[in-house]
Protein backbone atom coordinates (compact mmCIF):
# COMPACT_ATOMS: atom_id res chain seq x y z
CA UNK A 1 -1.35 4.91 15.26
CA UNK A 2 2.13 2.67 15.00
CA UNK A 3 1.05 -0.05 17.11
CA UNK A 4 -2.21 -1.35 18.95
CA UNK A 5 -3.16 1.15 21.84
CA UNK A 6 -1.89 -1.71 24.15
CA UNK A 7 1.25 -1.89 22.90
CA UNK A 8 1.94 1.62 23.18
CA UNK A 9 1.08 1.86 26.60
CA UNK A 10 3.35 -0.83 27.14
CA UNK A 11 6.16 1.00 25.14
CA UNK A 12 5.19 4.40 26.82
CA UNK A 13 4.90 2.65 30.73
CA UNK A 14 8.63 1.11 30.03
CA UNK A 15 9.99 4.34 29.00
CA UNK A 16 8.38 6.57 31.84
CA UNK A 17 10.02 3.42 34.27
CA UNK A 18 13.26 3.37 32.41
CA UNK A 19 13.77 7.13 32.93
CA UNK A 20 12.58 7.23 36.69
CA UNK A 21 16.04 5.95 36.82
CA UNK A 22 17.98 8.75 35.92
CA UNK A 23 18.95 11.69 38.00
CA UNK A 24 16.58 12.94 39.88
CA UNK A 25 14.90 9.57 40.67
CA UNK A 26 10.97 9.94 39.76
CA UNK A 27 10.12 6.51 41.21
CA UNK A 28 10.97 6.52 44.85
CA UNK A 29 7.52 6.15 46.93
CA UNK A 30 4.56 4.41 46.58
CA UNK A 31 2.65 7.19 45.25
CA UNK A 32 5.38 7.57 42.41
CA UNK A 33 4.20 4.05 41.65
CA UNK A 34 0.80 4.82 41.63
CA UNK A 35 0.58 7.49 39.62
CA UNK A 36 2.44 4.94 36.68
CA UNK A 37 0.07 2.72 37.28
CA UNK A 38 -3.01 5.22 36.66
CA UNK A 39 -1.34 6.66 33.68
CA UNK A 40 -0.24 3.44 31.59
CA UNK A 41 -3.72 2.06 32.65
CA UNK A 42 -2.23 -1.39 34.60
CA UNK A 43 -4.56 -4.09 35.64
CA UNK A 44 -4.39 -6.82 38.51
CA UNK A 45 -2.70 -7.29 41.69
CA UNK A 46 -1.26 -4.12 43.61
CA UNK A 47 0.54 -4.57 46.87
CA UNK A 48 1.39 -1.15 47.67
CA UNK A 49 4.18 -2.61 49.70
CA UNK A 50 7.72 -1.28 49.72
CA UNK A 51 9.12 -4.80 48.30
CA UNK A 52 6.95 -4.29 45.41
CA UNK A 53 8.33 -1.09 44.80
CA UNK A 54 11.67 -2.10 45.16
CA UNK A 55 11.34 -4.64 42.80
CA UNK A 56 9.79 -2.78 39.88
CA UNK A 57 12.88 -0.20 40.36
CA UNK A 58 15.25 -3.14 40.06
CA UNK A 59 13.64 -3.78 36.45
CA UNK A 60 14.73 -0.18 35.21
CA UNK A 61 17.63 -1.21 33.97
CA UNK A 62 16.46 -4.72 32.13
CA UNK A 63 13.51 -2.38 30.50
CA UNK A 64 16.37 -0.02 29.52
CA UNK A 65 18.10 -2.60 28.35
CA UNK A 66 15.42 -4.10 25.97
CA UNK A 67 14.62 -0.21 24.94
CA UNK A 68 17.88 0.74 23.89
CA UNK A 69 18.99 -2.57 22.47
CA UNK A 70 21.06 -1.89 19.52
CA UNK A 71 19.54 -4.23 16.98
CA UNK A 72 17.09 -6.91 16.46
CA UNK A 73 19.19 -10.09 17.79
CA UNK A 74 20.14 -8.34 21.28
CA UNK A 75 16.45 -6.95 21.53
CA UNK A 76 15.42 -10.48 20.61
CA UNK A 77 17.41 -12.34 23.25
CA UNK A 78 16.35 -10.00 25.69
CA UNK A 79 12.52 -10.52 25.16
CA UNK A 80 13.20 -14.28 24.66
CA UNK A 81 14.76 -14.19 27.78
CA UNK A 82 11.87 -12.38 29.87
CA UNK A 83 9.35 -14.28 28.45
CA UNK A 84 10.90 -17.55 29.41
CA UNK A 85 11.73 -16.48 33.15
CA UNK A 86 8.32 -15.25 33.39
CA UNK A 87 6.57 -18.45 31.24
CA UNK A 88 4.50 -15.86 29.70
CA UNK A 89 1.69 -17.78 28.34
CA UNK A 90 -0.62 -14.94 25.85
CA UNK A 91 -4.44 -14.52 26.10
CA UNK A 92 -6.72 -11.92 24.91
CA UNK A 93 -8.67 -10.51 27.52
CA UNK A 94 -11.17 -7.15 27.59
CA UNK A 95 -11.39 -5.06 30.75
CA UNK A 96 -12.45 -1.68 31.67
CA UNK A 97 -12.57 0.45 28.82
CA UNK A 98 -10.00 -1.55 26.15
CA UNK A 99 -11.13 -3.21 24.04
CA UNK A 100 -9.55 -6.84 23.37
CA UNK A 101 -5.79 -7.10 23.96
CA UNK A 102 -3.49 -9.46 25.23
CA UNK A 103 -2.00 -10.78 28.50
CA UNK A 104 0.47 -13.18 28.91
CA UNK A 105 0.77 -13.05 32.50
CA UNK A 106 -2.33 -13.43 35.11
CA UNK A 107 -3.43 -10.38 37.00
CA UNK A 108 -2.64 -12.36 40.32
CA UNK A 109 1.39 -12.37 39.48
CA UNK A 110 3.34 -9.67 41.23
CA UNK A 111 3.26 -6.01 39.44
CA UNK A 112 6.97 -5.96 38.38
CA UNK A 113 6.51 -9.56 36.96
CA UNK A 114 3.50 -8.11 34.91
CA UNK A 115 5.49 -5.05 33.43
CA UNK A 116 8.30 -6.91 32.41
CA UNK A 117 5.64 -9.42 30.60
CA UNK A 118 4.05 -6.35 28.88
CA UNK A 119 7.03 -4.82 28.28
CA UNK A 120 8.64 -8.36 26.23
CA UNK A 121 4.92 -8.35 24.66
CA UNK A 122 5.30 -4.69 23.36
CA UNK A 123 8.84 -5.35 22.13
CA UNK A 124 7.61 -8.04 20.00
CA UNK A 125 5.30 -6.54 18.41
CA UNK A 126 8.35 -3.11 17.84
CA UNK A 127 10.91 -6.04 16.75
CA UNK A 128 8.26 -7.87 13.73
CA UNK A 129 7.18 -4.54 12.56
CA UNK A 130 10.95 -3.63 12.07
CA UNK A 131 10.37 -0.59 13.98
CA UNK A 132 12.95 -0.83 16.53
CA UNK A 133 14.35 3.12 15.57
CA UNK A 134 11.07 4.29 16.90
CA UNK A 135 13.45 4.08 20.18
CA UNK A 136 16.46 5.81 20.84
CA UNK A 137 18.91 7.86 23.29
CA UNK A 138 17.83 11.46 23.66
CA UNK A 139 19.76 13.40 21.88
CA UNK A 140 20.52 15.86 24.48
CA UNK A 141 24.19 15.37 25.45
CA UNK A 142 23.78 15.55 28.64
CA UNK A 143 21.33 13.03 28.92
CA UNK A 144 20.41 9.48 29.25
CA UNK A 145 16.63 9.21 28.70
CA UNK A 146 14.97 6.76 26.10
CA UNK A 147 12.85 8.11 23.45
CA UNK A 148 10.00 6.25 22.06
CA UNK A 149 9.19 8.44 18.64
CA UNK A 150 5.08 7.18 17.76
CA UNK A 151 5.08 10.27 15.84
CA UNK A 152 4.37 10.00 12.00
CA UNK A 153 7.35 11.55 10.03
CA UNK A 154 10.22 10.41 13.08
CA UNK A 155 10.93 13.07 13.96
CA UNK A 156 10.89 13.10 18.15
CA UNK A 157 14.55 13.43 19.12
CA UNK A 158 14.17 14.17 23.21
CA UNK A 159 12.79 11.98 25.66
CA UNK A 160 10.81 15.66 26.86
CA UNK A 161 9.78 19.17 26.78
CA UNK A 162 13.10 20.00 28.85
CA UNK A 163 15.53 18.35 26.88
CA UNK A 164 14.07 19.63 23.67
CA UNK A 165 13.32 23.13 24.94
CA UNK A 166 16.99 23.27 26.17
CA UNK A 167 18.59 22.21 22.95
CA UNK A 168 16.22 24.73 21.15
CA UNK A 169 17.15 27.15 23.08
CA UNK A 170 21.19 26.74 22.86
CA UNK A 171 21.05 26.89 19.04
CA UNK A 172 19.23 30.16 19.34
CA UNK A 173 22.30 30.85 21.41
CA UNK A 174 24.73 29.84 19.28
CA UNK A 175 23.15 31.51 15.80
CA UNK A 176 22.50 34.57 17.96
CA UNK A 177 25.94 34.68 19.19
CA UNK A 178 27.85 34.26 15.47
CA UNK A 179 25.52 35.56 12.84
CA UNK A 180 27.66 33.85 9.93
CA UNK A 181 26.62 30.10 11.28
CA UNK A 182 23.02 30.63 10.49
């Protein structure tokens, strides 16, 4: 394991957020919303309103922001700057099955408040561990999506199966095609 299990689910939520952004939109209905917050395991208030959807889909591009940043003074600013608006204050805490982690926002604050808490939380943790490269730009050209790489040897390029399977399957094109290139 890179980081703490919370941290990674932190990392992993922002991605999955980050790329609902890109074309086709994966976060447009409640139940889009739901099924993040099943998966990355999210705690606390849930309005299941329409404004609380709309405002976790206006954080896609701050999260992308903070995920892509280029190096460790932009990435810094950014989480410096989230965890001021938000006046994240840390805890530990324990609930359902985790063991102890930490919180810096209460469970009564509004879900898009909360991510972009966690999310500033995981980042510091990526930023003191100099581990920032562990996220990147797929590498597909024709597309946009972050990649968090938890693998061991660094070697995740796509942000999915699709990307990767696509690019895999051009170069088999490509050798196929001209013999003399492989």
């Amino acid at each position: 394991m890179v980081f703490t299990h919370d941290t990674e689910l932190a990392l992993q939520a922002a991605v999955t957020l980050a790329n609902s952004a890109l074309d086709p939109d994966t976060l447009t209905t409640d139940e889009d919303l739901d099924r993040v917050w099943d998966a990355y395991q999210y705690s606390g208030r849930r309005d299941h309103t329409r404004a609380e959807l709309d405002a976790v889909r206006a954080l896609r591009p701050r999260l992308r922001a903070v995920l892509t940043a280029a190096d460790d003074e932009t990435a810094v600013s950014l989480v410096n700057e989230m965890l001021g608006e938000t006046q994240a204050v840390p805890q530990l805490v324990r609930h359902d099955q985790l063991g102890w982690h930490i919180h810096a926002i209460g469970t009564d604050q509004p879900l898009a408040r909360r991510i972009l808490v966690e999310t500033a939380m995981a980042m510091i943790d990526v930023v003191r561990a100099d581990e920032l490269s562990r996220l990147s730009v797929c590498a597909d050209e024709t597309c946009e999506g972050v990649v968090l790489d938890l693998s061991r040897n660094r070697s995740r390029r796509f942000c999915s199966t699709t990307c990767g399977n696509r690019n895999a399957v051009a170069a088999y094109r490509a050798r196929t095609r001209d013999p003399a290139a492989s």
